[in-house]
Every structure is written in structure tokens, then in C-alpha cells.
PDB file of N, CA and C in Angstrom:
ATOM      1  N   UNK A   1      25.215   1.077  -0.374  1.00  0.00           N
ATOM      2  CA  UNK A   1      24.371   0.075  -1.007  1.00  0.00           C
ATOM      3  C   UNK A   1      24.882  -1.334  -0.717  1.00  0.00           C
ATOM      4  N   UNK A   2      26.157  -1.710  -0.296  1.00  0.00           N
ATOM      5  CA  UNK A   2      26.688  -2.875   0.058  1.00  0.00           C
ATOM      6  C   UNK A   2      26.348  -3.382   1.149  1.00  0.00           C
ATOM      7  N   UNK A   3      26.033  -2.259   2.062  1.00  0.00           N
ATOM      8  CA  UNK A   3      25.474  -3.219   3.495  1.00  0.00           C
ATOM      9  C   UNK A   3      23.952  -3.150   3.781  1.00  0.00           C
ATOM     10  N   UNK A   4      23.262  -2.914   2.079  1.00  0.00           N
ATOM     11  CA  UNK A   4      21.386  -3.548   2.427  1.00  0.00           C
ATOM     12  C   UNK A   4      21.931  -4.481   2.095  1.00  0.00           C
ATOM     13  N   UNK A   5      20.480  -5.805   2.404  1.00  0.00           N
ATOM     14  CA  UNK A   5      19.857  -6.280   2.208  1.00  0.00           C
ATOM     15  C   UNK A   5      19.294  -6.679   0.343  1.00  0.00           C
ATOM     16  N   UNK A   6      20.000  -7.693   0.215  1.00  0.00           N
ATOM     17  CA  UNK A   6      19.603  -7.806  -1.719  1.00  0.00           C
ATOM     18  C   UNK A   6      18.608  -8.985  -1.977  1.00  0.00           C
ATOM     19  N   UNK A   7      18.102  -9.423  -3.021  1.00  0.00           N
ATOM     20  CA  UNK A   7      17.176  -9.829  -3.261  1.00  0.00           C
ATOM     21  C   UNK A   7      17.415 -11.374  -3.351  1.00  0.00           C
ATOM     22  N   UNK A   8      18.636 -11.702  -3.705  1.00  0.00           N
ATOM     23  CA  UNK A   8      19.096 -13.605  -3.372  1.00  0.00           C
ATOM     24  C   UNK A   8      18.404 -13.718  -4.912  1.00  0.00           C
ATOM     25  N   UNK A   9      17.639 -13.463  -6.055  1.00  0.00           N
ATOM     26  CA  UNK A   9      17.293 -13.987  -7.075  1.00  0.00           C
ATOM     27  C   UNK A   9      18.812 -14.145  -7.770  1.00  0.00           C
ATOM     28  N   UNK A  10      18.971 -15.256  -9.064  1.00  0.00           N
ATOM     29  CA  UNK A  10      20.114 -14.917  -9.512  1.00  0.00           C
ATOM     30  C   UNK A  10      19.562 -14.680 -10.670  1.00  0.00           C
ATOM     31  N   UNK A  11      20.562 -14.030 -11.758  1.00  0.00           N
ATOM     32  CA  UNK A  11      20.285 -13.600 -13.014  1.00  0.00           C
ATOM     33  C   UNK A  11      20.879 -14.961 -14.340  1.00  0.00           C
ATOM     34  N   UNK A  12      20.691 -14.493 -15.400  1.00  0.00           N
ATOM     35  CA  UNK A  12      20.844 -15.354 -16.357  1.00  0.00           C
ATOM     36  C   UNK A  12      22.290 -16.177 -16.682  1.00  0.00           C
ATOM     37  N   UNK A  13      23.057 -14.853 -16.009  1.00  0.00           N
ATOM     38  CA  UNK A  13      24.355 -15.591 -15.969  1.00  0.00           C
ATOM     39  C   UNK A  13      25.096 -16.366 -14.454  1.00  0.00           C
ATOM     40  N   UNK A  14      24.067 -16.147 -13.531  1.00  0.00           N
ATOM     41  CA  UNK A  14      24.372 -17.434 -12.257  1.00  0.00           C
ATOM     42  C   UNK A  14      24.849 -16.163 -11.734  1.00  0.00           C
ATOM     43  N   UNK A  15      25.135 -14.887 -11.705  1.00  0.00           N
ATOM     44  CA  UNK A  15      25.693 -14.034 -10.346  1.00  0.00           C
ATOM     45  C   UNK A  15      24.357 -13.631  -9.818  1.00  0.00           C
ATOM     46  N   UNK A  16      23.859 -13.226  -8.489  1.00  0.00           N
ATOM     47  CA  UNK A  16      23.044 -12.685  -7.572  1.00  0.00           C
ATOM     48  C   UNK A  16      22.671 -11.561  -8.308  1.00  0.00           C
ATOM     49  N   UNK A  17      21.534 -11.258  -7.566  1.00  0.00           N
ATOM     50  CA  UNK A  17      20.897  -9.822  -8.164  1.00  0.00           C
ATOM     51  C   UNK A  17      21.162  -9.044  -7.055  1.00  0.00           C
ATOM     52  N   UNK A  18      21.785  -8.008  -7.894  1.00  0.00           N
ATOM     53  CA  UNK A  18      22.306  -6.442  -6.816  1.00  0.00           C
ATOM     54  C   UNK A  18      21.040  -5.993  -6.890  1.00  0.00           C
ATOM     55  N   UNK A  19      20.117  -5.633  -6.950  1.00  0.00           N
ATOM     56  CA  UNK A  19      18.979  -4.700  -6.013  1.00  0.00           C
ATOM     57  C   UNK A  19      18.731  -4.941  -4.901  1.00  0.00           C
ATOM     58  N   UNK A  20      18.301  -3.890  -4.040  1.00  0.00           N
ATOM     59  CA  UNK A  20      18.131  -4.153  -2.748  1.00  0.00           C
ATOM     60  C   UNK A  20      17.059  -4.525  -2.628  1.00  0.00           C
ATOM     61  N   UNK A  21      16.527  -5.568  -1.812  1.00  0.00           N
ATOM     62  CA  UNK A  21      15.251  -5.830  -1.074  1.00  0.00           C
ATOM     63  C   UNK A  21      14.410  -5.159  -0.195  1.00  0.00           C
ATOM     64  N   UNK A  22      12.951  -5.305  -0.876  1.00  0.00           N
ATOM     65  CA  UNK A  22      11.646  -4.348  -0.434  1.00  0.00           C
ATOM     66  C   UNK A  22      11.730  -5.568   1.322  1.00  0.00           C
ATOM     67  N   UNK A  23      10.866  -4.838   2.011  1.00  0.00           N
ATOM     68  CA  UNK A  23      10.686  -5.604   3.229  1.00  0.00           C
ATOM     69  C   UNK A  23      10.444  -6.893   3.156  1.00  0.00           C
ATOM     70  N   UNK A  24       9.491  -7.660   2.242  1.00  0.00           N
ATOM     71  CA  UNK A  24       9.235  -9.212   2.000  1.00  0.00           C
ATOM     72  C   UNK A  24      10.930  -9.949   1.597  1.00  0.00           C
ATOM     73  N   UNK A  25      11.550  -9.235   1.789  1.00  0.00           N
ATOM     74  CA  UNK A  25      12.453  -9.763   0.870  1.00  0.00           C
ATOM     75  C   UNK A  25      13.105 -10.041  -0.509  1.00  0.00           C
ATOM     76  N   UNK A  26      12.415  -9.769  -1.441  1.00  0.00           N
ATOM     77  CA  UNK A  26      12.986  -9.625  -2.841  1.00  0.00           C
ATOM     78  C   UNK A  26      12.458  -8.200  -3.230  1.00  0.00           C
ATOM     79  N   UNK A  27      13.159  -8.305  -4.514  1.00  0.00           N
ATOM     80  CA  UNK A  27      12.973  -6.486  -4.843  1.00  0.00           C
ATOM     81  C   UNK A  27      12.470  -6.345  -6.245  1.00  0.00           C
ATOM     82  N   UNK A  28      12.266  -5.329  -6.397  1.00  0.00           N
ATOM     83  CA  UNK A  28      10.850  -4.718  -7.232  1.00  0.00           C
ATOM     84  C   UNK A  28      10.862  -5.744  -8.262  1.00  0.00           C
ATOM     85  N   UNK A  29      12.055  -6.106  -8.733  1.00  0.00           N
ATOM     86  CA  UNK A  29      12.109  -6.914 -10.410  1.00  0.00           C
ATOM     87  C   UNK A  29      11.524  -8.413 -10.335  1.00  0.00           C
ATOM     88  N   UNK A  30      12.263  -8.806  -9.343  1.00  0.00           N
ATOM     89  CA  UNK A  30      12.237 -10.188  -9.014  1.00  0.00           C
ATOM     90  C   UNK A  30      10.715 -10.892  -7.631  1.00  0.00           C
ATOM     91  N   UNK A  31       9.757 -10.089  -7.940  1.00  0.00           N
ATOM     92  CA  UNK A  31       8.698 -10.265  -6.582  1.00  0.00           C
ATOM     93  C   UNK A  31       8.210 -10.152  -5.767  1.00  0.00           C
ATOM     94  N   UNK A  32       8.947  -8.860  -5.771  1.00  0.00           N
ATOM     95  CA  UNK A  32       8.767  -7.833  -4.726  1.00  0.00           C
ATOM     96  C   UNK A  32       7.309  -7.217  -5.143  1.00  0.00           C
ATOM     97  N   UNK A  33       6.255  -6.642  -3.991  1.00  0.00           N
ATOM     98  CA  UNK A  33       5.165  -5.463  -4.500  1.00  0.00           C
ATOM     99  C   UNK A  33       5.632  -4.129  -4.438  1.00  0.00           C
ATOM    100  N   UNK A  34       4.917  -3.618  -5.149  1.00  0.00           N
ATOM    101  CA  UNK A  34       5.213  -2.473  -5.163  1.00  0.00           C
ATOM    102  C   UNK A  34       4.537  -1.670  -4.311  1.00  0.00           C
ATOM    103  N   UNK A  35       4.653  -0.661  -3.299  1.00  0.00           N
ATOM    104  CA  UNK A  35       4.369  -0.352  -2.707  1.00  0.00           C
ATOM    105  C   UNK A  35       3.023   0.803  -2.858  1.00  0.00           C
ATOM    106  N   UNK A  36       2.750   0.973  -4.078  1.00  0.00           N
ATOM    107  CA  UNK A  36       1.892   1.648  -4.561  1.00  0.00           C
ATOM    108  C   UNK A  36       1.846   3.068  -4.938  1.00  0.00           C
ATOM    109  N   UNK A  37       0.505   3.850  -5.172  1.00  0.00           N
ATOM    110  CA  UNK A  37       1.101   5.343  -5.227  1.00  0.00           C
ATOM    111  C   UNK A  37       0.831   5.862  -3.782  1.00  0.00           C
ATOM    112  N   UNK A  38       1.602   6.896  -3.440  1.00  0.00           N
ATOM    113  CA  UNK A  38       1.837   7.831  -2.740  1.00  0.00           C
ATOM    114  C   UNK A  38       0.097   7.861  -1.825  1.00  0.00           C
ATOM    115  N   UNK A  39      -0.028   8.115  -0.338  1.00  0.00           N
ATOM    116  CA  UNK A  39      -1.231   8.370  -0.065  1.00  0.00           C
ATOM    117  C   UNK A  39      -1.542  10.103  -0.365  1.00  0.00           C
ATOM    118  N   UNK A  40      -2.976  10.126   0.430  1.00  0.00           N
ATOM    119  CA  UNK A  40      -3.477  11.682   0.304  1.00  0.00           C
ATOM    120  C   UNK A  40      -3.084  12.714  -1.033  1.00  0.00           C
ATOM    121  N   UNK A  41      -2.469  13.795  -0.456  1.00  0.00           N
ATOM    122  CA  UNK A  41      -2.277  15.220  -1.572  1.00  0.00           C
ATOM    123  C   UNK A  41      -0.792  14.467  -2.106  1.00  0.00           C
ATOM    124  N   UNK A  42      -0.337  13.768  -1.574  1.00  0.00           N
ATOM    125  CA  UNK A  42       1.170  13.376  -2.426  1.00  0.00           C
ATOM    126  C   UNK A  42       1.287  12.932  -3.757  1.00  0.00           C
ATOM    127  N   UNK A  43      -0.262  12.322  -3.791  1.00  0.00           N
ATOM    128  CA  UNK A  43      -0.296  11.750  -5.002  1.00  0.00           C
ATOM    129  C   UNK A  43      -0.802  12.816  -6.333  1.00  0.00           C
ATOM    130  N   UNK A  44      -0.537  12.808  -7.351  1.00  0.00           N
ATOM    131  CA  UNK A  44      -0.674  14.267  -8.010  1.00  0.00           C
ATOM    132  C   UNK A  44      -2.445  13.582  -8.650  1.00  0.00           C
ATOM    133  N   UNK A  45      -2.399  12.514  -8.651  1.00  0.00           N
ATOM    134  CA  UNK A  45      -3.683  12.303  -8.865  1.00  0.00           C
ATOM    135  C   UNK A  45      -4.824  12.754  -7.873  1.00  0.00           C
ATOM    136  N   UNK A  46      -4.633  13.088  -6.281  1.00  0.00           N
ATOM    137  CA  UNK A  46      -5.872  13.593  -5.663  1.00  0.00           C
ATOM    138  C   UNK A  46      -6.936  14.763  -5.889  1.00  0.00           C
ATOM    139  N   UNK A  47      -7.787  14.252  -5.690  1.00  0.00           N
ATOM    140  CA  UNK A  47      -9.035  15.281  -6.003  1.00  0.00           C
ATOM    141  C   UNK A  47      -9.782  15.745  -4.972  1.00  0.00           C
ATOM    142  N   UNK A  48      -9.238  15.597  -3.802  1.00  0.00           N
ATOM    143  CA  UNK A  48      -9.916  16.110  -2.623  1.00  0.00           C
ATOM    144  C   UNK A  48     -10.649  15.727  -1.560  1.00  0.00           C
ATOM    145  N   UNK A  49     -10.500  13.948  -1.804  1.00  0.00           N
ATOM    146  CA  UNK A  49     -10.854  13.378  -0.480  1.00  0.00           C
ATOM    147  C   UNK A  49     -11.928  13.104  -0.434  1.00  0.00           C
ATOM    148  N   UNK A  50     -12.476  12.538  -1.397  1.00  0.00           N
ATOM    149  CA  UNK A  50     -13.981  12.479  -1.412  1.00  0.00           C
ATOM    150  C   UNK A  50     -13.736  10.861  -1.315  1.00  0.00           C
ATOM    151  N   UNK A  51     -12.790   9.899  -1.823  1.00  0.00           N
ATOM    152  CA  UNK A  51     -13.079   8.271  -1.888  1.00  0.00           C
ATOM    153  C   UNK A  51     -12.043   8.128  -1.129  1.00  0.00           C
ATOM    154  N   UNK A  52     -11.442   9.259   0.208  1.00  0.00           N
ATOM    155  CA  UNK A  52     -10.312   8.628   1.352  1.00  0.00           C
ATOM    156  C   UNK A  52     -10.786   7.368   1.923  1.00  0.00           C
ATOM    157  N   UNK A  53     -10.051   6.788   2.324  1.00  0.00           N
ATOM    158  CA  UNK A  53     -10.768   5.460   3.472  1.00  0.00           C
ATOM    159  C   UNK A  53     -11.233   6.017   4.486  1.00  0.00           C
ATOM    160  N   UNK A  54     -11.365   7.299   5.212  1.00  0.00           N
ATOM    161  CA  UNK A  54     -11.533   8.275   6.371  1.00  0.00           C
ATOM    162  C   UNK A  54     -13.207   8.226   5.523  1.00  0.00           C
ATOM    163  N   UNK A  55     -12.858   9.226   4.842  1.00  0.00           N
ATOM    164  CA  UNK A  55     -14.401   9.382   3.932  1.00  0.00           C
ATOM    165  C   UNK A  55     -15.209   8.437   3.645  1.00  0.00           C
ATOM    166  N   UNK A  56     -14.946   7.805   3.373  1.00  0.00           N
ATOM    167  CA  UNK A  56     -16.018   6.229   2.981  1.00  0.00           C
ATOM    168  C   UNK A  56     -16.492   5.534   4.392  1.00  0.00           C
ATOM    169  N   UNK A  57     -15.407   5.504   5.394  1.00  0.00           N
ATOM    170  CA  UNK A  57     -15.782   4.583   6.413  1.00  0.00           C
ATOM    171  C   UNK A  57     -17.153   5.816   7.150  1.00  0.00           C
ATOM    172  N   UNK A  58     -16.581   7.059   7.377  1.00  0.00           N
ATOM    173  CA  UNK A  58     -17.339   7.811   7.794  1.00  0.00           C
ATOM    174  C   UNK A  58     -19.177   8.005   7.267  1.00  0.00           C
ATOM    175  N   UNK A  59     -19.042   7.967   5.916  1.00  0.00           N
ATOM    176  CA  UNK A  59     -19.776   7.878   5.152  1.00  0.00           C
ATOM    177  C   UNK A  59     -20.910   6.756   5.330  1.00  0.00           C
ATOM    178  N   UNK A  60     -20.341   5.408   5.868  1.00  0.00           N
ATOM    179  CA  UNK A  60     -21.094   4.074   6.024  1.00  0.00           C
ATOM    180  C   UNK A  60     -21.512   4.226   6.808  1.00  0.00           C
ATOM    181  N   UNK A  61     -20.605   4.525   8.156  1.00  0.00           N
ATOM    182  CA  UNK A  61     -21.691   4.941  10.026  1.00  0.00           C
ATOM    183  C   UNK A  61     -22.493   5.965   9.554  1.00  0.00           C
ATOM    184  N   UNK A  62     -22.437   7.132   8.966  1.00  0.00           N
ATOM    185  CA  UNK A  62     -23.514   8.073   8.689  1.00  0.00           C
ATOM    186  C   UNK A  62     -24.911   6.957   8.059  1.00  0.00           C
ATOM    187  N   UNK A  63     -24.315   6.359   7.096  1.00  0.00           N
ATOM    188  CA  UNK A  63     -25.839   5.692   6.515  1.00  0.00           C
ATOM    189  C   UNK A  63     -26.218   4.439   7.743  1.00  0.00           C
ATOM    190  N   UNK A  64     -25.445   3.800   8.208  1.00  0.00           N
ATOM    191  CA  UNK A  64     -25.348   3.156   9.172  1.00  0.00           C
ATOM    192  C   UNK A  64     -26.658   3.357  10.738  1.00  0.00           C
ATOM    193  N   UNK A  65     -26.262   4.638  10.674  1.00  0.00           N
ATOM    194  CA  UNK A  65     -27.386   5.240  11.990  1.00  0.00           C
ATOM    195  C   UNK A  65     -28.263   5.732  11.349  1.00  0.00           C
ATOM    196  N   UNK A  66     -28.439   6.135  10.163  1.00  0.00           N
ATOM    197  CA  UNK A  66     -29.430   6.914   9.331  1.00  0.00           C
ATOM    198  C   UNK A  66     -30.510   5.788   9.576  1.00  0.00           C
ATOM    199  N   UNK A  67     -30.104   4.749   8.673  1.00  0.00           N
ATOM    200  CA  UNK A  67     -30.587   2.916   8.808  1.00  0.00           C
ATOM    201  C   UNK A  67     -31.352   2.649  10.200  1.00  0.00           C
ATOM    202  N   UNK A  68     -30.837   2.847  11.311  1.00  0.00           N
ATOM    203  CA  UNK A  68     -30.910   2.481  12.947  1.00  0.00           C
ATOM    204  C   UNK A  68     -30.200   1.271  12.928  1.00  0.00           C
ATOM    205  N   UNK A  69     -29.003   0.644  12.442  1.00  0.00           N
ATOM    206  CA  UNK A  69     -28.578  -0.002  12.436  1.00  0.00           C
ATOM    207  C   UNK A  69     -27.807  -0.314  13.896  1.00  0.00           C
ATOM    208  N   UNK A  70     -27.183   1.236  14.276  1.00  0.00           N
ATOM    209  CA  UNK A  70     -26.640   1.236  15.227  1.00  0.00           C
ATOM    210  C   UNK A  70     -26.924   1.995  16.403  1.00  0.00           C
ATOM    211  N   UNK A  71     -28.103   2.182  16.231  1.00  0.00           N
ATOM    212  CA  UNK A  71     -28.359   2.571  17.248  1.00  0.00           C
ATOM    213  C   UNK A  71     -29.020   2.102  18.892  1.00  0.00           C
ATOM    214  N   UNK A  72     -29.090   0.638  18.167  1.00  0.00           N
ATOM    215  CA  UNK A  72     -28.928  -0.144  19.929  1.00  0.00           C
ATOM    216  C   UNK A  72     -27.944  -0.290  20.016  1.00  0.00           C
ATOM    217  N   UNK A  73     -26.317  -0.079  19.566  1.00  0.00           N
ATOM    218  CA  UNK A  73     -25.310  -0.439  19.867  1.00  0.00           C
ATOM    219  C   UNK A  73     -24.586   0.539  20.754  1.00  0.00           C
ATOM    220  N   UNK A  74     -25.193   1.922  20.385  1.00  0.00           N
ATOM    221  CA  UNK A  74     -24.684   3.023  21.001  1.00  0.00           C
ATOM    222  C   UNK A  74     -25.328   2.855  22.037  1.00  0.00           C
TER     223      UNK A  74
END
């Protein structure tokens, strides 16, 4: 843990903050984002892929050509 990368915030008493830093540079406490939940089945919340970003985008070209939107493009 000594040779990450820490967050440079200091705390109330003037020493540095020991957490390590998320990629932006500061860490979870001090301003860091959080990286969110888990994608796909990892997340214990999934229900099967019905609002994936795969699914939705797919979903739009389907209504998309349904439309003839795209079909001078093809």
C-alpha cells in the first residue's frame, strides 16, 4: 500500500490522507467517483438484459428501419 498512489487531500489535523487514489486522482472520500455497480450478471440486481445498452441500442435500429429511417443509409 506504500508504493500506490494517495489522494494529496489533507485531513483535519494537517497529515495527508492515506487512501489510495481512484484513476482521477483522489480517492473515494475526498472526490473521487465511484465507479459504480458492477456491469451485466455481476450485479445481483440483474434481471436479464432487457435495459443492457446492447438491448436498447439494438432496440432503436430495430424501430429505426421499422420507421425507414435508415433505410437510404443502408
Amino acid at each position: 500500500m506504500n508504493e500506490t498512489k494517495h489522494c494529496g487531500a489533507r485531513t483535519r489535523g494537517g497529515q495527508p490522507c492515506r487512501c489510495p487514489a481512484m484513476p482521477n486522482g483522489k480517492c473515494r472520500i475526498h472526490g473521487g467517483l465511484s465507479p459504480g455497480a458492477p456491469r451485466g450478471t455481476a450485479n445481483s440486481n440483474y434481471r436479464g438484459g432487457f435495459w443492457t445498452r446492447d438491448a436498447v441500442e439494438e432496440r432503436k435500429f430495430i424501430r429505426s428501419l421499422v420507421k425507414g429511417d435508415l433505410v437510404d443509409k443502408l
